[in-house]
Protein backbone atom coordinates (compact mmCIF):
# COMPACT_ATOMS: atom_id res chain seq x y z
CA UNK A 1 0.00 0.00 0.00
CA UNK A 2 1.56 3.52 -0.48
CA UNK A 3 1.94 6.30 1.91
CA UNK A 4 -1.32 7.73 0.39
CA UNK A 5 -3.38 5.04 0.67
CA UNK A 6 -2.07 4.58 4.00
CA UNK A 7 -3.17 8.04 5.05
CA UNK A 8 -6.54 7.65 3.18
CA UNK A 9 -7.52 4.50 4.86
CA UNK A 10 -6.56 5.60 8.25
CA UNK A 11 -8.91 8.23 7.99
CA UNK A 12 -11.78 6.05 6.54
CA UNK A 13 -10.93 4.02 9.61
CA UNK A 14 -11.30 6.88 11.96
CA UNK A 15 -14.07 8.60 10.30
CA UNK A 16 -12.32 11.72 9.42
CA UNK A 17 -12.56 14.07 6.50
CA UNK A 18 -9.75 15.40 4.70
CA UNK A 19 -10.44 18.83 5.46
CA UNK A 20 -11.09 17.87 9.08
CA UNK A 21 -7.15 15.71 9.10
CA UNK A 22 -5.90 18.44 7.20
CA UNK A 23 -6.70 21.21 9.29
CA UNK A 24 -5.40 19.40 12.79
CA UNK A 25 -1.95 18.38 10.70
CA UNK A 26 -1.72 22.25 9.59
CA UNK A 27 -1.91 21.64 5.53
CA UNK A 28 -4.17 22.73 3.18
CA UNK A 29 -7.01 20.28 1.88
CA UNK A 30 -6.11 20.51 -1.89
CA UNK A 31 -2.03 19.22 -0.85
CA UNK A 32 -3.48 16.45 1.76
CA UNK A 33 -5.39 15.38 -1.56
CA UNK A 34 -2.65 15.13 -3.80
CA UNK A 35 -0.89 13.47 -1.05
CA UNK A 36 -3.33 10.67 -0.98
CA UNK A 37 -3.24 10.94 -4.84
CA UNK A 38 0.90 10.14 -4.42
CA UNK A 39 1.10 13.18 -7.00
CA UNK A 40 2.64 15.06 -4.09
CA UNK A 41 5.10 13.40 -1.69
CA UNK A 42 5.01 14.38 2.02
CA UNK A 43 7.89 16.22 3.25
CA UNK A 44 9.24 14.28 6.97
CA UNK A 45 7.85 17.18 9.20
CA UNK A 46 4.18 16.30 7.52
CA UNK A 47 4.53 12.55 7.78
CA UNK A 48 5.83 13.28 11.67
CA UNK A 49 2.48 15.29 12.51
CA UNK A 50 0.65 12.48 10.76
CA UNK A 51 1.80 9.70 12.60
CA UNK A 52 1.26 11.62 16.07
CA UNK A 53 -2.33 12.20 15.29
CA UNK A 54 -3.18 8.81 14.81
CA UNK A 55 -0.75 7.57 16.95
CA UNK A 56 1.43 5.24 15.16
CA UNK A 57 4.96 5.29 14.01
CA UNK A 58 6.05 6.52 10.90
CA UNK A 59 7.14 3.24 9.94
CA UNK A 60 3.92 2.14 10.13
CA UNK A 61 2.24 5.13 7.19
CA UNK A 62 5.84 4.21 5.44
CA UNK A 63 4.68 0.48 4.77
CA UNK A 64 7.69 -0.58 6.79
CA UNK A 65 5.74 -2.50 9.64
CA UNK A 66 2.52 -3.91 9.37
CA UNK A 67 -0.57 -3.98 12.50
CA UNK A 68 -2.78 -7.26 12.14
CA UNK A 69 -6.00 -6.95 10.58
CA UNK A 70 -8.68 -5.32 12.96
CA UNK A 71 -12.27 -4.23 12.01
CA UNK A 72 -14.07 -1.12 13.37
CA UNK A 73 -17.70 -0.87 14.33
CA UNK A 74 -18.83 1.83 15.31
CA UNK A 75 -15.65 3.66 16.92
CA UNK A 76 -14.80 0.49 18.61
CA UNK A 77 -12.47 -2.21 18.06
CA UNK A 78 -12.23 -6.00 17.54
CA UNK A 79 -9.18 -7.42 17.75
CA UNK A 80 -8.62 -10.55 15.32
CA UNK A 81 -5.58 -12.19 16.92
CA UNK A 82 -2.43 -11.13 18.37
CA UNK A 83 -0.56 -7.86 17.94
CA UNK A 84 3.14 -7.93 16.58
CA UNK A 85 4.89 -4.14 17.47
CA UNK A 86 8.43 -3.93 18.02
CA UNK A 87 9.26 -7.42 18.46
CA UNK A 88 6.54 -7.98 21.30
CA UNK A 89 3.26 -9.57 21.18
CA UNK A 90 0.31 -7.47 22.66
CA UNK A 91 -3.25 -7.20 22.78
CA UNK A 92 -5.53 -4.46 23.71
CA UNK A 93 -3.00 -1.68 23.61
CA UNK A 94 -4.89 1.75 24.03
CA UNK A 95 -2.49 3.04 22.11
CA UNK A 96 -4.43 1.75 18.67
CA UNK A 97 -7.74 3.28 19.85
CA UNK A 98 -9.35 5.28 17.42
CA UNK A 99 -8.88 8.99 18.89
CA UNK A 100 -12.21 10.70 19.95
């Protein structure tokens, strides 16, 4: 998946517009687009404020490491088998709550 998709899906996952991501990231709505489109690439500072809102490394938006498959209803989470983050199996980490 590419670093667009990445940030496109994470939204759809949290229910968030792009104006509404763009605005708490501090970028327009028109270069968060073309971001998502990969006809713009995001600079390191953008891909830092990215990862902070949702909570996840950068590694993570980069493709680098991958969260097991989870589905979403309605704001909350079910976990489909074990976590794998940094070498360590976990489960119910708060820390991949969808923000309120």
């Amino acid at each position: 998946m590419t670093i667009g998709k990445t940030i496109a899906y994470l939204r759809d996952v949290y229910s968030i517009s792009q104006r509404e991501l763009a605005k708490k990231i501090g970028m327009s709505k028109s270069v968060l687009n073309r971001v998502e489109q990969d006809s713009r690439p995001l600079r390191v500072d953008e891909l830092v404020k990215i990862a902070d809102y949702f909570d996840l490394s950068t590694d993570y938006i980069l493709g680098r490491k991958e969260v097991s498959t989870i589905l979403f209803t309605q704001r909350n989470i079910i976990r489909c088998g074990s976590w794998h983050h940094g070498g360590a199996y976990i489960r119910d980490n708060p820390r991949f709550l969808p923000k309120e």
